[in-house]
Protein backbone atom coordinates (compact mmCIF):
# COMPACT_ATOMS: atom_id res chain seq x y z
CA UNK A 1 88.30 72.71 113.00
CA UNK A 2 91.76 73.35 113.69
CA UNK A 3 93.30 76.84 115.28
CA UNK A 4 95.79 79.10 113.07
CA UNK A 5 98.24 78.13 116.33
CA UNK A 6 99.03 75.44 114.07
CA UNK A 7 98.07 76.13 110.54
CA UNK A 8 96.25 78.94 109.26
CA UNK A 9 94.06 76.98 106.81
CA UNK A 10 92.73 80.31 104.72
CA UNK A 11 96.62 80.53 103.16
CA UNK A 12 98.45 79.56 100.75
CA UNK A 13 101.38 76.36 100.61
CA UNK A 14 104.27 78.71 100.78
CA UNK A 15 102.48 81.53 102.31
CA UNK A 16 105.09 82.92 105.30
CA UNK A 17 102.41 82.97 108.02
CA UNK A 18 100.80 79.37 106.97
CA UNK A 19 102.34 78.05 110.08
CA UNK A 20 102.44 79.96 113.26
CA UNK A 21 105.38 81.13 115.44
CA UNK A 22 104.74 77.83 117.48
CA UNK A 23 104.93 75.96 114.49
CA UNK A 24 106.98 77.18 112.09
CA UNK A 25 109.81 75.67 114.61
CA UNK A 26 108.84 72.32 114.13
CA UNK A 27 110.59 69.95 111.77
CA UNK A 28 109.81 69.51 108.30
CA UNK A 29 107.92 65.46 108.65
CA UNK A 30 106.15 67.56 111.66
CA UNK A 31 104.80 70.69 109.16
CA UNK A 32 104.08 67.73 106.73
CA UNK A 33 101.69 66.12 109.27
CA UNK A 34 99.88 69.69 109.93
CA UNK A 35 99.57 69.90 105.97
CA UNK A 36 98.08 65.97 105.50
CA UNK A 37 95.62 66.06 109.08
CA UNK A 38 94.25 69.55 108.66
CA UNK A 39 95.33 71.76 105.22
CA UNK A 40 94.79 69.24 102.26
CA UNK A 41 91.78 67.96 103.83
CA UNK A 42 89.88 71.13 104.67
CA UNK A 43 90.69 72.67 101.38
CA UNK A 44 89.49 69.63 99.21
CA UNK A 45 86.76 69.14 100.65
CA UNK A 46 85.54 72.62 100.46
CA UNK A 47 86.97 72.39 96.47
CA UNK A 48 85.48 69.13 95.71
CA UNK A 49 82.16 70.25 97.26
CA UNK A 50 82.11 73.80 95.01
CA UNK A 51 83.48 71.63 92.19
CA UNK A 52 80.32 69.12 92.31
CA UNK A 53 77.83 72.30 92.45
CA UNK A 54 79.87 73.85 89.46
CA UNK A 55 79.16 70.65 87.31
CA UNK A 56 75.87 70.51 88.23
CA UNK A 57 75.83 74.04 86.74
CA UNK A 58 75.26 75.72 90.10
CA UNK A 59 76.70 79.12 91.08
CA UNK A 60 78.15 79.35 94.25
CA UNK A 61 78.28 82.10 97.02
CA UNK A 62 81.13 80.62 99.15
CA UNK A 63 81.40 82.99 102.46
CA UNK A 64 84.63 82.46 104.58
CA UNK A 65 83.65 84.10 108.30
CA UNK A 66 86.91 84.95 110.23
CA UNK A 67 87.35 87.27 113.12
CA UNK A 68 89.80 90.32 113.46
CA UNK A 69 91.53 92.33 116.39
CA UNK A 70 89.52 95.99 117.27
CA UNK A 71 93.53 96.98 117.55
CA UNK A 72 96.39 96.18 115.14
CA UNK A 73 99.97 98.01 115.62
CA UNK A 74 98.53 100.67 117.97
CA UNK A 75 95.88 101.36 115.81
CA UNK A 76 92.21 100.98 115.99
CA UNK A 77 90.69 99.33 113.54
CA UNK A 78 86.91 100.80 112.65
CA UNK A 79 84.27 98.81 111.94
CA UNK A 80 82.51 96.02 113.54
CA UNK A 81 82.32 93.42 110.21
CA UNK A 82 83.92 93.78 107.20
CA UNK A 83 82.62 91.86 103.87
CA UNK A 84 86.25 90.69 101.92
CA UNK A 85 85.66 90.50 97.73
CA UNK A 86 87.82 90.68 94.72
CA UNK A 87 86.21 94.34 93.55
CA UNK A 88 87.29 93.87 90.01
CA UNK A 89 84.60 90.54 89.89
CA UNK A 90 81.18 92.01 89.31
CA UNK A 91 79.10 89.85 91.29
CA UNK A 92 81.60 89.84 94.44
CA UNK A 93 81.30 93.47 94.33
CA UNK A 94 77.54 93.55 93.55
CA UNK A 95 76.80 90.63 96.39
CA UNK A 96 78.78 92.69 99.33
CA UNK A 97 77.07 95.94 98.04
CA UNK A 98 73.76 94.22 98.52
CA UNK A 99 74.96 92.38 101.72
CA UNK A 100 76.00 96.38 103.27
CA UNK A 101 73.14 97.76 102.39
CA UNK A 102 71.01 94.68 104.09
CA UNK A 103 72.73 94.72 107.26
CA UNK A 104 72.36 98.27 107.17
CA UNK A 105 68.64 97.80 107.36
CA UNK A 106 68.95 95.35 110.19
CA UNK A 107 71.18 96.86 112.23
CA UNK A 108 72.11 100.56 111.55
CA UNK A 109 74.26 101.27 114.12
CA UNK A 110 76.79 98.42 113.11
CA UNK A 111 79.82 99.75 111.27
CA UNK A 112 80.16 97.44 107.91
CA UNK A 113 83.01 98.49 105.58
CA UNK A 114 84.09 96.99 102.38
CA UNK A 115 87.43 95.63 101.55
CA UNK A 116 87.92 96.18 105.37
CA UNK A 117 90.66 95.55 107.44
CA UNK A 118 91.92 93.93 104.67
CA UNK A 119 91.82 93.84 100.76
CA UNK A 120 89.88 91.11 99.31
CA UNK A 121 91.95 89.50 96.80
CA UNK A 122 94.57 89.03 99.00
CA UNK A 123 95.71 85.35 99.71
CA UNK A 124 93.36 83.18 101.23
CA UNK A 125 91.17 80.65 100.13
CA UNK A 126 88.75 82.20 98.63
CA UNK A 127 91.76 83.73 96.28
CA UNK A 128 92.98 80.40 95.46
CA UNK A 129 89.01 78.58 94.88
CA UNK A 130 88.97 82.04 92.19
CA UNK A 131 91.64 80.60 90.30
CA UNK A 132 89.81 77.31 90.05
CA UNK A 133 86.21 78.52 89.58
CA UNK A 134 85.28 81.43 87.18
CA UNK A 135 83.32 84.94 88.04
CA UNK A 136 79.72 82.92 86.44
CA UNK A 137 79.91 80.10 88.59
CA UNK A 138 82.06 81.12 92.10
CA UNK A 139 82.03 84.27 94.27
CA UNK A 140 84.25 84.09 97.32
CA UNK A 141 83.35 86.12 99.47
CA UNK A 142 84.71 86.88 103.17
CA UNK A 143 83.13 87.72 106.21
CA UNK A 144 85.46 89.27 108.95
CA UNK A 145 84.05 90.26 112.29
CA UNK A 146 85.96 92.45 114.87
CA UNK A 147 87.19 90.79 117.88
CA UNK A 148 85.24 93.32 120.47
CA UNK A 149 82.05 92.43 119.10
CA UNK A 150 82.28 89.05 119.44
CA UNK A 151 83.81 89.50 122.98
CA UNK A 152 80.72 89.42 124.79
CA UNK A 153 77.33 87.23 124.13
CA UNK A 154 75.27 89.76 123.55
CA UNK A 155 77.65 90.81 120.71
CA UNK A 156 77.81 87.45 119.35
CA UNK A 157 73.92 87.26 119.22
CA UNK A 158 74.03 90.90 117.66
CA UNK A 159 76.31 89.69 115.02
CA UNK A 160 74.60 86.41 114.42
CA UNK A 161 71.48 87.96 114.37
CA UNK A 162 72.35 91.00 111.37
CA UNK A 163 74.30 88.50 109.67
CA UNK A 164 71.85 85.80 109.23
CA UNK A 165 68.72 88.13 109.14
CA UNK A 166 70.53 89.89 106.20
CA UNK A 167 71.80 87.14 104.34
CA UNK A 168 68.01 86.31 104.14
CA UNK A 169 67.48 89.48 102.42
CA UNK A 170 70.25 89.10 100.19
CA UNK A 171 69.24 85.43 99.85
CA UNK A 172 65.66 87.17 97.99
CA UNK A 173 67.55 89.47 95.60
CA UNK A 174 70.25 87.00 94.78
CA UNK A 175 68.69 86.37 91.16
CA UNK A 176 69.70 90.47 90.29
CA UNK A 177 72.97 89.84 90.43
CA UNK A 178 74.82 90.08 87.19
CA UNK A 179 77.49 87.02 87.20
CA UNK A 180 80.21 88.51 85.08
């Protein structure tokens, strides 16, 4: 894995923030090497890999996990995970629905928002794999935990804990979900 100090691998070729304030100084053949070493390879993979289960007439949950800060601009951000979709894609929307209510069950004093801190069609990877993949064979979906949960162990073992426990659940009612 690479850090987003060099190359935030969930955007887009063009994207203003793809390369970080460290650097988006460096030369162009320098930018090029970040995109060859860690982009193109990364997002391939995970492409070619979706792209194989697609054929094999598959449909694919694809979760993204990424982390967030508890404070952006002066303001607090509330909730402790936040499950990213497209909400106009009817199985996104149905699979983070099921997904709320499940870690809801496991852990019900963890906040869980949808669409939260950010929308969930804007760019990223899962956006772009969309694009490539239709709503009956590829949700993207994205998993974004708050910084201050994960900022201790026993918050990391919370959050690994409701998110895998949950995921079984959802894992049990995946079949309900209408792929539209």
């Amino acid at each position: 894995m690479v850090t987003r100090l060099l190359i935030d691998l969930n955007r887009s070729v063009g994207h203003p923030r793809l390369f970080s304030e460290f650097s988006r100084t460096l030369g162009q053949a320098e930018r090029e090497a970040l995109l060859d070493r860690y982009y193109f390879p990364y997002r391939l993979g995970i492409e070619s890999w979706i792209e194989g289960q697609v054929r094999r007439g598959h449909q694919v949950v694809h979760i993204g996990i990424h982390s967030f800060a508890s404070e952006l601009g002066g303001l607090a951000r509330h909730a402790d995970l936040g499950l990213l979709y497209d909400p106009s894609r009817t199985s996104e929307r149905a699979f983070c629905q099921t997904w709320q209510a499940a870690l809801g069950q496991v852990d019900p004093l963890l906040r869980v928002r949808r669409n939260y801190p950010y929308l969930g069609k804007a760019d990223g990877l899962t956006t772009h794999l969309r694009a490539l993949f239709g709503p009956r064979r590829y949700a993207g979906i994205e998993l974004e935990a708050n910084q201050a949960l994960l900022a201790t162990a026993q918050g990391r073992r919370r959050a690994a804990k409701s998110v895998s426990e949950s995921l079984r659940s959802v894992a049990e009612h995946i079949e309900t979900i209408e792929w539209t």
